[in-house]
Every structure is written in structure tokens, then in C-alpha cells.
C-alpha atoms as a PDB file:
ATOM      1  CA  UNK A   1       2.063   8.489 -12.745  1.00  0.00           C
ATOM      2  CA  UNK A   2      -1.257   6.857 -13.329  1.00  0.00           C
ATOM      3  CA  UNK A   3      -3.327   5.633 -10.978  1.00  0.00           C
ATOM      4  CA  UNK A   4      -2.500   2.311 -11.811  1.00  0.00           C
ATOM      5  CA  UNK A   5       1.215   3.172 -11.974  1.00  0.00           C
ATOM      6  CA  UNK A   6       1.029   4.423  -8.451  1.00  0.00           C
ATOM      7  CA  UNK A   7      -0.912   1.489  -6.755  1.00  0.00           C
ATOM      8  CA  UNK A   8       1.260  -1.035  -8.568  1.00  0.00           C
ATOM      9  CA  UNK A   9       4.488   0.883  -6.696  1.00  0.00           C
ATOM     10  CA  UNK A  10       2.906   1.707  -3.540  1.00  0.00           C
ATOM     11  CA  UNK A  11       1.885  -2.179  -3.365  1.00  0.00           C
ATOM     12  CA  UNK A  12       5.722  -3.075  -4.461  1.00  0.00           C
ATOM     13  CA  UNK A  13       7.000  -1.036  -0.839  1.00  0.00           C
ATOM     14  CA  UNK A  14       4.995  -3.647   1.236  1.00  0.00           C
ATOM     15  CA  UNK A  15       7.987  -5.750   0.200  1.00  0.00           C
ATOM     16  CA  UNK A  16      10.527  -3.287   0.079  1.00  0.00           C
ATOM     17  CA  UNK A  17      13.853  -3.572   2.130  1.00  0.00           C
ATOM     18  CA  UNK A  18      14.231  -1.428   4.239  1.00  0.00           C
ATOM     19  CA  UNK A  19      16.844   0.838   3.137  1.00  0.00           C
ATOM     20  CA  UNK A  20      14.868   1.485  -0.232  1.00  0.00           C
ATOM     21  CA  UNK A  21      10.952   2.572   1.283  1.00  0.00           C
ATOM     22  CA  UNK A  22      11.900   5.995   2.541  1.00  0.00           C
ATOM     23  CA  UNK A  23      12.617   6.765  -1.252  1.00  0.00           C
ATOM     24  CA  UNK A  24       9.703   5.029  -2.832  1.00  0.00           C
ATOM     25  CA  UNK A  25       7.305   5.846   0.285  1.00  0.00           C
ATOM     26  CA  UNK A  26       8.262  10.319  -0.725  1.00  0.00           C
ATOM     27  CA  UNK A  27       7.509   9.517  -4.151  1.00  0.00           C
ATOM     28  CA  UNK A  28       3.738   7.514  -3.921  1.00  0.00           C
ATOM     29  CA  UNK A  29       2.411   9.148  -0.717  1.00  0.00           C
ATOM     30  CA  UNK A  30       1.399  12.763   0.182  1.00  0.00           C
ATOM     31  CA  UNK A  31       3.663  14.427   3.008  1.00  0.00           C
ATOM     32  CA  UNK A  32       0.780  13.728   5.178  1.00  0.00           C
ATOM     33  CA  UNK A  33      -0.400  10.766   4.554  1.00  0.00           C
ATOM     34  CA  UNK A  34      -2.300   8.326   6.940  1.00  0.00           C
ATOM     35  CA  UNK A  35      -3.033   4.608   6.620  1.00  0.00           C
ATOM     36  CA  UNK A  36      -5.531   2.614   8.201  1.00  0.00           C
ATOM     37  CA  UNK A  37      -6.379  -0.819   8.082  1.00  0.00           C
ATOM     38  CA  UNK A  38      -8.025  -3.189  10.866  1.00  0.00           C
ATOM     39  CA  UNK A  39      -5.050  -3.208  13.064  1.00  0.00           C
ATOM     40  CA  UNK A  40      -5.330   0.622  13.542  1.00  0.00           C
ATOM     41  CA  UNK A  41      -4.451   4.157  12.461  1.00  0.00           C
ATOM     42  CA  UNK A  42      -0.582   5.290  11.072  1.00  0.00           C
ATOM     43  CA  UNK A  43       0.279   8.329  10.459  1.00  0.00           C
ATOM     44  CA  UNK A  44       3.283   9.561   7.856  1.00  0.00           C
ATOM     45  CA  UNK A  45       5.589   8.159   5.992  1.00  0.00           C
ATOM     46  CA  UNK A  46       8.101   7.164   8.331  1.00  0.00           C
ATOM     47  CA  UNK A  47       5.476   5.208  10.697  1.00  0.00           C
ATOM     48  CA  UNK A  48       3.895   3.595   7.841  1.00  0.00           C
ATOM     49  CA  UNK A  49       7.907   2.699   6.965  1.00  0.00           C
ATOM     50  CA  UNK A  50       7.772   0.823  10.292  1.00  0.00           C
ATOM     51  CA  UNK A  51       4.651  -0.488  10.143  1.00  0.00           C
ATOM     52  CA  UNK A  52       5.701  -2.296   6.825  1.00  0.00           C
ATOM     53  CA  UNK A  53       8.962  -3.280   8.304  1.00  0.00           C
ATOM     54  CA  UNK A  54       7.027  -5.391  10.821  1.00  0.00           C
ATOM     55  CA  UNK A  55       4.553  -6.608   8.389  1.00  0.00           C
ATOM     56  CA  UNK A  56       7.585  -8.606   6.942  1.00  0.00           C
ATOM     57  CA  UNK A  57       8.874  -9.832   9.809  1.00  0.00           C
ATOM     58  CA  UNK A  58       5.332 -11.438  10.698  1.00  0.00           C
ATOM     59  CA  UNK A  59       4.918 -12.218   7.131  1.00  0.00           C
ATOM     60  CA  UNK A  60       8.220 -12.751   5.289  1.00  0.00           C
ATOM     61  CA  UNK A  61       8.369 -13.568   1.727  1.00  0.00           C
ATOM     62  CA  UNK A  62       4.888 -12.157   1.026  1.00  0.00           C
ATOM     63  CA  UNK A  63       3.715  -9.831  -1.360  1.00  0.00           C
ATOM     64  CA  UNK A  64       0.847  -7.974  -3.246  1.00  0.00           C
ATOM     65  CA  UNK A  65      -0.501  -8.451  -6.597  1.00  0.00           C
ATOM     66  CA  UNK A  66      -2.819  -5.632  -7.441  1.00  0.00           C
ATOM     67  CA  UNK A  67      -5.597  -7.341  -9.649  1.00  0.00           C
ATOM     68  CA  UNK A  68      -7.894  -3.868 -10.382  1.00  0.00           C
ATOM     69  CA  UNK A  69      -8.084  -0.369 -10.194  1.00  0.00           C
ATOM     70  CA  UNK A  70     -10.779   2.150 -10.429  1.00  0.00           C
ATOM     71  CA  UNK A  71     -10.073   5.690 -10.301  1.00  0.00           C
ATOM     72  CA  UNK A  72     -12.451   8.925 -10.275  1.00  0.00           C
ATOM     73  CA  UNK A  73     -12.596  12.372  -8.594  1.00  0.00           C
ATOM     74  CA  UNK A  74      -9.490  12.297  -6.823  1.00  0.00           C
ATOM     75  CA  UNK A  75     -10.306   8.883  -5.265  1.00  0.00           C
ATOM     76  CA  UNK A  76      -9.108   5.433  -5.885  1.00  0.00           C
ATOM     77  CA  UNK A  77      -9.927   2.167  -5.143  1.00  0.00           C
ATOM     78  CA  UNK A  78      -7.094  -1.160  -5.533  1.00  0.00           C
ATOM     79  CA  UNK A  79      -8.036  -4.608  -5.387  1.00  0.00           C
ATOM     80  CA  UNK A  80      -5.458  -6.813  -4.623  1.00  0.00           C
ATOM     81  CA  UNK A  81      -4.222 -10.368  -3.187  1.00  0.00           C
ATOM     82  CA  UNK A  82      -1.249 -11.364  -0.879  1.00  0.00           C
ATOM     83  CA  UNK A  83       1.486 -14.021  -1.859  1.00  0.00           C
ATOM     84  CA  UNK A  84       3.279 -15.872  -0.285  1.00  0.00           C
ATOM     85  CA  UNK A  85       6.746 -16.690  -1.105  1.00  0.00           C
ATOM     86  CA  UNK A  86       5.519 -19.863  -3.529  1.00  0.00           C
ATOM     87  CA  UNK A  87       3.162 -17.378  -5.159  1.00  0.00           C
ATOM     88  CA  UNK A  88      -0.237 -18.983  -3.743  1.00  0.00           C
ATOM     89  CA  UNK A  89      -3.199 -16.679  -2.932  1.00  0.00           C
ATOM     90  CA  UNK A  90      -2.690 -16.101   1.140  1.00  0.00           C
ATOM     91  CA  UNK A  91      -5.358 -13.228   1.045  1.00  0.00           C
ATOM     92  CA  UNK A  92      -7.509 -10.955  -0.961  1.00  0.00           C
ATOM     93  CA  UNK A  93      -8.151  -6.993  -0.163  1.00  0.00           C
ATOM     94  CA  UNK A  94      -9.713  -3.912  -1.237  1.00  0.00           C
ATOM     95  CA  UNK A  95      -7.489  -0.951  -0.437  1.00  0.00           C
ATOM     96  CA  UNK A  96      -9.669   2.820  -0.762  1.00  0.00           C
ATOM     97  CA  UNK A  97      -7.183   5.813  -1.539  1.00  0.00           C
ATOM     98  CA  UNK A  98      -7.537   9.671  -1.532  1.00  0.00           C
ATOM     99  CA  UNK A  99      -5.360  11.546  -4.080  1.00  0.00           C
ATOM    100  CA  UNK A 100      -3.501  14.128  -2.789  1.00  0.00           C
ATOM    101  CA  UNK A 101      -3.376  17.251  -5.363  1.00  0.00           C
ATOM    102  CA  UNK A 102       0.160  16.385  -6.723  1.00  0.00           C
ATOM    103  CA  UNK A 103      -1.467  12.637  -7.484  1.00  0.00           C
ATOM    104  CA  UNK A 104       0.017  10.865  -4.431  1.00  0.00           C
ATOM    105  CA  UNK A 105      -2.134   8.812  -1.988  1.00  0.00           C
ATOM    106  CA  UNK A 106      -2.302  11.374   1.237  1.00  0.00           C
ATOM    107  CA  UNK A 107      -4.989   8.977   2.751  1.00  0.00           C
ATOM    108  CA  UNK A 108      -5.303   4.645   2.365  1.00  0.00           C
ATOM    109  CA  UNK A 109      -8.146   2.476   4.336  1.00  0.00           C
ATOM    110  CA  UNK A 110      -7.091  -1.040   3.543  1.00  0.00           C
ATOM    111  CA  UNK A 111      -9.688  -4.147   3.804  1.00  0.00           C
ATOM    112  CA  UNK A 112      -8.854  -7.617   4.412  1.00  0.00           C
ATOM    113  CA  UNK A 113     -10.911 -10.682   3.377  1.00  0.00           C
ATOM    114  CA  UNK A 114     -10.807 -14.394   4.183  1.00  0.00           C
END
């Protein structure tokens, strides 16, 4: 998939249920894949799974819109808002990826603004 294609479905598992990440989580992220963002470090795809599981218990209803994406030398870079369950603007992000060979993110550094 492009990189578009992939952060437009790795985006789409923030608001995943549950019993559908595992599935979509193998498919957009490298078997050992990290994510970071200011709350701390996770670390594969079942802790990430978990991670996002809590996400929408604090924030249910919510989702990501990804608004750009550059892409070179194995590295990509998604800029993106958070909705809330009306659609309004809740908050806007910058998420940094590393391409693993087979084109899945192995490593994610999100960034949060206003």
C-alpha cells in the first residue's frame, strides 16, 4: 500500500473495536514496532492494541483525519487532526514514521498540538 494508503488505515485503528485491531494492527505495522508519543514509550502490536483501547475509553467517539503526507527514504511524516464524535477539530498532530522493509511502520513518534 502507499504511504498514504497505510497512514489513512493505521489512523482508522485508533477507532477500531477491539476485536478488529489485532488484524489491521499485523497488516500496517512491522512485527516490531514501537510507538511513542508524550505519554511514553509502547512497544508491539499487542501493547499498542491496549494502549488504543484506553485511548477510547478516555476519548470515546473520537477519531483521526489525516490531512497530509510526505514520504521519502523509508520515512514518513502524517499530519492529522482529532474528531470528536460531532466531527469538530478537538486537536491537531504531526505523527513521524519509519518504514519497515516490507512498507509497514516498525517505528511512530506522534506530536500533539493545542
Amino acid at each position: 500500500m502507499s504511504p498514504e494508503e497505510l497512514w489513512y488505515r493505521y489512523s482508522a485503528i485508533w477507532s477500531a473495536p477491539a476485536e478488529r485491531r489485532g488484524g489491521e494492527l499485523m497488516a500496517c505495522l512491522a512485527d516490531d514496532a514501537t510507538y511513542c508519543d508524550p505519554n511514553g514509550l509502547v512497544e508491539g502490536r499487542e501493547a499498542l492494541s491496549g494502549y488504543m483501547g484506553g485511548f477510547q475509553e478516555s476519548a470515546p467517539g473520537c477519531t483521526f483525519r489525516i490531512n497530509s503526507v510526505a514520504h521519502h527514504n523509508g520515512r514518513s511524516l502524517s499530519n492529522w487532526q482529532m474528531l470528536g464524535p460531532d466531527g469538530s477539530a478537538l486537536q491537531d498532530g504531526t505523527s513521524f514514521g519509519e518504514l519497515s522493509d516490507d512498507g509497514r511502520l516498525r517505528a511512530i513518534t506522534g506530536f500533539f498540538f493545542g
